[in-house]
C-alpha atoms as a PDB file:
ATOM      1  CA  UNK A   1      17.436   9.477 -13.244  1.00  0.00           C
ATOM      2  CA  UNK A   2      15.007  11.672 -12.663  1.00  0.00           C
ATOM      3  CA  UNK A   3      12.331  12.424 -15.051  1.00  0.00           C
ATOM      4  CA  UNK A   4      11.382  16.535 -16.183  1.00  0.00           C
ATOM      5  CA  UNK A   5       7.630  16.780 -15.682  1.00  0.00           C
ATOM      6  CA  UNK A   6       6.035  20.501 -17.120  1.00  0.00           C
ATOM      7  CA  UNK A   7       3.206  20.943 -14.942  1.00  0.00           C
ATOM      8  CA  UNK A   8       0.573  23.244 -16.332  1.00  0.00           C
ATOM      9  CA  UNK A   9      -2.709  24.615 -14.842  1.00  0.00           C
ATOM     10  CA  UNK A  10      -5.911  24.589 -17.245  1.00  0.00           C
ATOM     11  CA  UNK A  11      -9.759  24.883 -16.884  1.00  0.00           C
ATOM     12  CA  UNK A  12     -11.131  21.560 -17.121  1.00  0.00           C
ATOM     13  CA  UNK A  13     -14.425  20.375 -18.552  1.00  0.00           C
ATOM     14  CA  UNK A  14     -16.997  18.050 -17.071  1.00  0.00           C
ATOM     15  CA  UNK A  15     -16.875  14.662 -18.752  1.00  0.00           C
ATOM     16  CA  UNK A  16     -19.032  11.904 -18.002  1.00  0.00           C
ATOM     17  CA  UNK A  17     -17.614   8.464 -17.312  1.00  0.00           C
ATOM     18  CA  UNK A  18     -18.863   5.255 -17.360  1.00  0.00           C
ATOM     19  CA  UNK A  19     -16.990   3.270 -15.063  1.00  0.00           C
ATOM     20  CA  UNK A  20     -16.524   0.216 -12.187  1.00  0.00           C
ATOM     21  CA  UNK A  21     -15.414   1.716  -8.316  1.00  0.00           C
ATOM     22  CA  UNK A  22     -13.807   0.032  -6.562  1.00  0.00           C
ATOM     23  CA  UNK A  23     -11.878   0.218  -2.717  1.00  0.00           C
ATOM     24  CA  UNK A  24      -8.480  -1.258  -3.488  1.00  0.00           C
ATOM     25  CA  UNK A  25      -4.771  -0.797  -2.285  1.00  0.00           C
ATOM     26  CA  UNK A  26      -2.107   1.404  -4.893  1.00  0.00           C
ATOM     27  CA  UNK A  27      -0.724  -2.235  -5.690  1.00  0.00           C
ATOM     28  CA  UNK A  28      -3.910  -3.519  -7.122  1.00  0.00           C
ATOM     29  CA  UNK A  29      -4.456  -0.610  -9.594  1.00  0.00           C
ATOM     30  CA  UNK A  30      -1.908  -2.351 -12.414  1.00  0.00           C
ATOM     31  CA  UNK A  31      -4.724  -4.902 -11.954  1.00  0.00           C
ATOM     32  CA  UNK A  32      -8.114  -3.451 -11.628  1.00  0.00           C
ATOM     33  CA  UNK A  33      -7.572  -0.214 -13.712  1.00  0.00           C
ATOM     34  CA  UNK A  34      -7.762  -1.979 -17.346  1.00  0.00           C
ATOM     35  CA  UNK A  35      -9.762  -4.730 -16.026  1.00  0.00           C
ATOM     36  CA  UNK A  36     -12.739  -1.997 -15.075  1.00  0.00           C
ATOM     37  CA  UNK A  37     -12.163  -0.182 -18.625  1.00  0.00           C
ATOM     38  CA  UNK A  38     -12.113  -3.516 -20.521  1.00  0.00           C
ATOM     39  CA  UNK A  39     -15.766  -4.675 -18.558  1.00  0.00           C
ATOM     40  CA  UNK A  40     -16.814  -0.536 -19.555  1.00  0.00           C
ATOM     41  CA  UNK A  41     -15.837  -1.652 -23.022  1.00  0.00           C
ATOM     42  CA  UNK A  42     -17.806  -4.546 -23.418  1.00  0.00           C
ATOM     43  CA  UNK A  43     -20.884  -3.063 -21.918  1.00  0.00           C
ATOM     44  CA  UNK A  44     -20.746  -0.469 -24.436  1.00  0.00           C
ATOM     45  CA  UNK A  45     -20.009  -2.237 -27.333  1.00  0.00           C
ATOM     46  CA  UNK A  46     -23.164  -4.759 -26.334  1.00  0.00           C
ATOM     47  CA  UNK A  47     -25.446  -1.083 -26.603  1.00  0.00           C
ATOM     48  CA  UNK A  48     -23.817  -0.496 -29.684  1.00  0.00           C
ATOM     49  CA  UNK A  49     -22.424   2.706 -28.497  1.00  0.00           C
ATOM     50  CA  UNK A  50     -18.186   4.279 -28.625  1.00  0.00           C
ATOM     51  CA  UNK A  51     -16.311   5.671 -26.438  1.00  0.00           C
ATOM     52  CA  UNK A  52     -13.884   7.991 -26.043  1.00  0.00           C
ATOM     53  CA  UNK A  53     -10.744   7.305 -23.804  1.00  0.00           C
ATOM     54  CA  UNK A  54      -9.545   5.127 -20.909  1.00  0.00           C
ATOM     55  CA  UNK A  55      -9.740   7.174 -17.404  1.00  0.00           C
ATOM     56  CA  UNK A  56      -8.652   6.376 -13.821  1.00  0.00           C
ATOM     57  CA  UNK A  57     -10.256   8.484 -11.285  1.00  0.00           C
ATOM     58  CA  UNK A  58      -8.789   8.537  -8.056  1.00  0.00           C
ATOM     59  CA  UNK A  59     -10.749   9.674  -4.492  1.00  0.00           C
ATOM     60  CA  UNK A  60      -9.772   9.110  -0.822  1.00  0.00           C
ATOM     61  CA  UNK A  61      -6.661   9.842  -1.634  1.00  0.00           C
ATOM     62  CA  UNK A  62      -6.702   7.133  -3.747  1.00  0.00           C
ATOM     63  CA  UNK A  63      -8.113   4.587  -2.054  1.00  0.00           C
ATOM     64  CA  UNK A  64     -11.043   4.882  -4.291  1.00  0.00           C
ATOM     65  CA  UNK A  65     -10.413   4.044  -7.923  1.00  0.00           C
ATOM     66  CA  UNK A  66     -13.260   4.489 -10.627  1.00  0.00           C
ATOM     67  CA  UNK A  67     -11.841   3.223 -13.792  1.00  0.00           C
ATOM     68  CA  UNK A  68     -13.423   3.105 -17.386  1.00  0.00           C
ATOM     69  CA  UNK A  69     -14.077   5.202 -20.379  1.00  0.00           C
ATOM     70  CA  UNK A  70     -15.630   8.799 -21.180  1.00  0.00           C
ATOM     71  CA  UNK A  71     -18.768   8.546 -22.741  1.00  0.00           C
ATOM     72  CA  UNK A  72     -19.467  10.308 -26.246  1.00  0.00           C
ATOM     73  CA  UNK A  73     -23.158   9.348 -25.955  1.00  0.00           C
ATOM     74  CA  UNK A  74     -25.524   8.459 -23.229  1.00  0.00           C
ATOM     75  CA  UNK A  75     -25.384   5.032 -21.647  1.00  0.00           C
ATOM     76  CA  UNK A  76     -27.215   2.654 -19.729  1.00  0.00           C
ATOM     77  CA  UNK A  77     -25.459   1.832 -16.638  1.00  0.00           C
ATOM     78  CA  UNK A  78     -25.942  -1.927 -15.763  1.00  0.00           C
ATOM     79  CA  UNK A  79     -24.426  -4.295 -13.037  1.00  0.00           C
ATOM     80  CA  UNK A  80     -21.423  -2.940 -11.645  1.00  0.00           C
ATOM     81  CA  UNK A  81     -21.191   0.011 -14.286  1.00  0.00           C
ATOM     82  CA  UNK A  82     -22.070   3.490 -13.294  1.00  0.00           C
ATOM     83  CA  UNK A  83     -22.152   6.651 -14.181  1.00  0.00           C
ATOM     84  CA  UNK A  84     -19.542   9.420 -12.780  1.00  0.00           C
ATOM     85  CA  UNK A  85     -17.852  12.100 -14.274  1.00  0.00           C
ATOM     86  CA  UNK A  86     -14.518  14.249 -14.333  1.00  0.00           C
ATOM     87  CA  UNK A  87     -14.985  17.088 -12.403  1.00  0.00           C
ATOM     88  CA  UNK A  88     -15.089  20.543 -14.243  1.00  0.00           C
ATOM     89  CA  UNK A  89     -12.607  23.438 -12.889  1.00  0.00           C
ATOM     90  CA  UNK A  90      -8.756  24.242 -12.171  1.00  0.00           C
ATOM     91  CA  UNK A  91      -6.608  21.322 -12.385  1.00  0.00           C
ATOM     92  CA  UNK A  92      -2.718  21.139 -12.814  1.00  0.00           C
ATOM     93  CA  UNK A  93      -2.062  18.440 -14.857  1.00  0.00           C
ATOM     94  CA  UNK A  94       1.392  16.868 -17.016  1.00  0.00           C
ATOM     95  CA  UNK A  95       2.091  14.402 -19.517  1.00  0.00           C
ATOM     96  CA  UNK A  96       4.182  11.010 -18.799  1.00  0.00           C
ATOM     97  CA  UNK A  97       5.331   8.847 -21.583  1.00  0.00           C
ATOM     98  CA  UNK A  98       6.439   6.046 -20.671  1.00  0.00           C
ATOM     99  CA  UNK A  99       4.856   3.078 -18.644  1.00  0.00           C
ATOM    100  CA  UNK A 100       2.210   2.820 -17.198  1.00  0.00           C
ATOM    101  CA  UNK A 101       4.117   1.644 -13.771  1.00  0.00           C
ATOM    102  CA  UNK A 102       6.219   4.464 -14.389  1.00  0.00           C
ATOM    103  CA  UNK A 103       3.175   7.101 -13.444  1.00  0.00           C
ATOM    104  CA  UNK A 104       4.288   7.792  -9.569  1.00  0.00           C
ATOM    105  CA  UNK A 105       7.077  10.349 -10.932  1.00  0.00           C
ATOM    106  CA  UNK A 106       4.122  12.198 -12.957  1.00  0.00           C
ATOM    107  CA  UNK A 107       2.192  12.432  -9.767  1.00  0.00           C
ATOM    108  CA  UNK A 108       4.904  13.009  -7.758  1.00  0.00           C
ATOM    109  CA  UNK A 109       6.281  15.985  -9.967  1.00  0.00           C
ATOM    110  CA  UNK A 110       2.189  17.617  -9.748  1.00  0.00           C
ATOM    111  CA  UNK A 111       1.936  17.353  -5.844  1.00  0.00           C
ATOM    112  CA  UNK A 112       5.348  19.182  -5.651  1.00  0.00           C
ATOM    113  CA  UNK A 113       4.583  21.641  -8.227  1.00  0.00           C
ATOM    114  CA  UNK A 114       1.493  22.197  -6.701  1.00  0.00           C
ATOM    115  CA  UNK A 115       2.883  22.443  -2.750  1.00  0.00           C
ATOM    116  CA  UNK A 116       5.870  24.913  -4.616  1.00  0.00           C
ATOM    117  CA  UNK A 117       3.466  27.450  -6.147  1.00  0.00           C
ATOM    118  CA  UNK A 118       0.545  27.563  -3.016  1.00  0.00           C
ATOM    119  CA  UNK A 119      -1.955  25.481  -4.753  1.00  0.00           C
ATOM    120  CA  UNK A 120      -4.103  23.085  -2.409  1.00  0.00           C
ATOM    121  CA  UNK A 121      -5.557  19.848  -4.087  1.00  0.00           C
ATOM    122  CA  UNK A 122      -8.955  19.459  -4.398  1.00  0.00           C
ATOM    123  CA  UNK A 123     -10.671  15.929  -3.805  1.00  0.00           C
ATOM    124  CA  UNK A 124      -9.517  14.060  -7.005  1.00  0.00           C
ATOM    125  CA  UNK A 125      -6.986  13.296  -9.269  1.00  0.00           C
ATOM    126  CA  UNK A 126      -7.401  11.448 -12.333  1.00  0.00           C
ATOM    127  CA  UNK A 127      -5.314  10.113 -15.528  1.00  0.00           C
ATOM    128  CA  UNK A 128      -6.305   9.813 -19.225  1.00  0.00           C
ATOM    129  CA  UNK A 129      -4.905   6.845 -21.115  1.00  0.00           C
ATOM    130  CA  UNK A 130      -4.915   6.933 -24.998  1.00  0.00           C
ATOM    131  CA  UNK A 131      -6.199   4.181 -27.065  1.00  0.00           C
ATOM    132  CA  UNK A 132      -3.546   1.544 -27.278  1.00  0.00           C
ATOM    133  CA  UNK A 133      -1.091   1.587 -30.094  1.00  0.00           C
ATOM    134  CA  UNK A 134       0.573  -1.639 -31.354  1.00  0.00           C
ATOM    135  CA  UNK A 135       4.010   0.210 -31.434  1.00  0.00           C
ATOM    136  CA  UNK A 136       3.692   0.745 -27.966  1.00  0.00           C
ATOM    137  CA  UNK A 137       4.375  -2.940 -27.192  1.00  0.00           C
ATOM    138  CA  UNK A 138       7.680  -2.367 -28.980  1.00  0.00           C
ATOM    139  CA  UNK A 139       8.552   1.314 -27.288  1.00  0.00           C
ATOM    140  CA  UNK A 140       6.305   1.968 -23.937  1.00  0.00           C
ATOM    141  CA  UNK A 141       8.174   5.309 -23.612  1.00  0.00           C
ATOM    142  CA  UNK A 142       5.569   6.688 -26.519  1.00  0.00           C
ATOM    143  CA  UNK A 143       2.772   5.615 -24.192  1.00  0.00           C
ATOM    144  CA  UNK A 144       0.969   8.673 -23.601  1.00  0.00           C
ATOM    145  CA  UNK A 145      -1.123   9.265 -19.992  1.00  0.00           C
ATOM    146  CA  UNK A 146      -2.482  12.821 -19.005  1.00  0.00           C
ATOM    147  CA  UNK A 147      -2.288  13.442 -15.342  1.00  0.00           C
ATOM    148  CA  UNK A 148      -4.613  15.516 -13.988  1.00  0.00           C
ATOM    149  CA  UNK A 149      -4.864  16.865  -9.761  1.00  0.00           C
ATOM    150  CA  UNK A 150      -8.008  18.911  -9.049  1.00  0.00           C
ATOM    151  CA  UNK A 151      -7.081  22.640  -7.267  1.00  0.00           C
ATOM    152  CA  UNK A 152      -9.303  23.779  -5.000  1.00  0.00           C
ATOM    153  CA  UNK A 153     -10.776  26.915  -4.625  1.00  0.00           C
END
């Protein structure tokens, strides 16, 4: 069955990221994504700082995948931790609920959204995961992840 995705387009702020890069195959990302967020969170717990929410941003066409969490306050980057950001602009963007492995369709329903209404990508895309609920283990389809494609100019 396939899923109904309502794709959107919305101005986009600039948000800065603290986060781990890394050059990994699409299979790996179920791996490295909340590995790089939970290293994010312990380096900014250790300055004493929050955060704000998990993020996944994807370049190369995804073959580059910066994962960690937006910063609420400035941080010191340190080891394999740096400093990025969300780019601000047009993106089209949707909601999935559901799994996380379950994201593809959400993707898949922006790109052909996009292609449908003459949009061209821009250089990124990116997803926004909220902060884990213990229901969720219990029901993944309330698991909440904002999918976001750049548009360029």
């Amino acid at each position: 069955m396939m899923r109904e995705y309502q794709v959107s387009v919305q101005q986009v702020p600039r948000i800065r990221i603290a986060v781990v890069s890394h050059r990994v195959g699409k299979d790996q990302f179920s791996r490295v994504v909340p590995e790089s967020c939970g290293l994010v969170w312990n380096a900014l717990r250790a300055q004493g700082l929050r955060g704000g929410r998990n993020v996944a941003l994807y370049r190369e066409a995804g073959a580059v995948v910066e994962a960690g969490v937006e910063l609420l306050t400035p941080f010191t980057a340190e080891g394999e931790i740096v400093i990025s950001e969300l780019p601000a602009g047009l993106a089209a963007s949707t909601q999935h609920y559901g799994p996380y492995g379950e994201l593809g369709g959400a993707h898949e329903a922006v790109q052909r959204w996009c292609k449908a209404n003459g949009h061209a990508f821009g250089s990124v895309c990116w997803g926004i995961y909220g902060h884990w609920q213990e229901q969720w283990n219990d029901n993944p389809s309330q698991i909440r992840t904002d999918v976001f494609y750049e548009l360029a100019d």
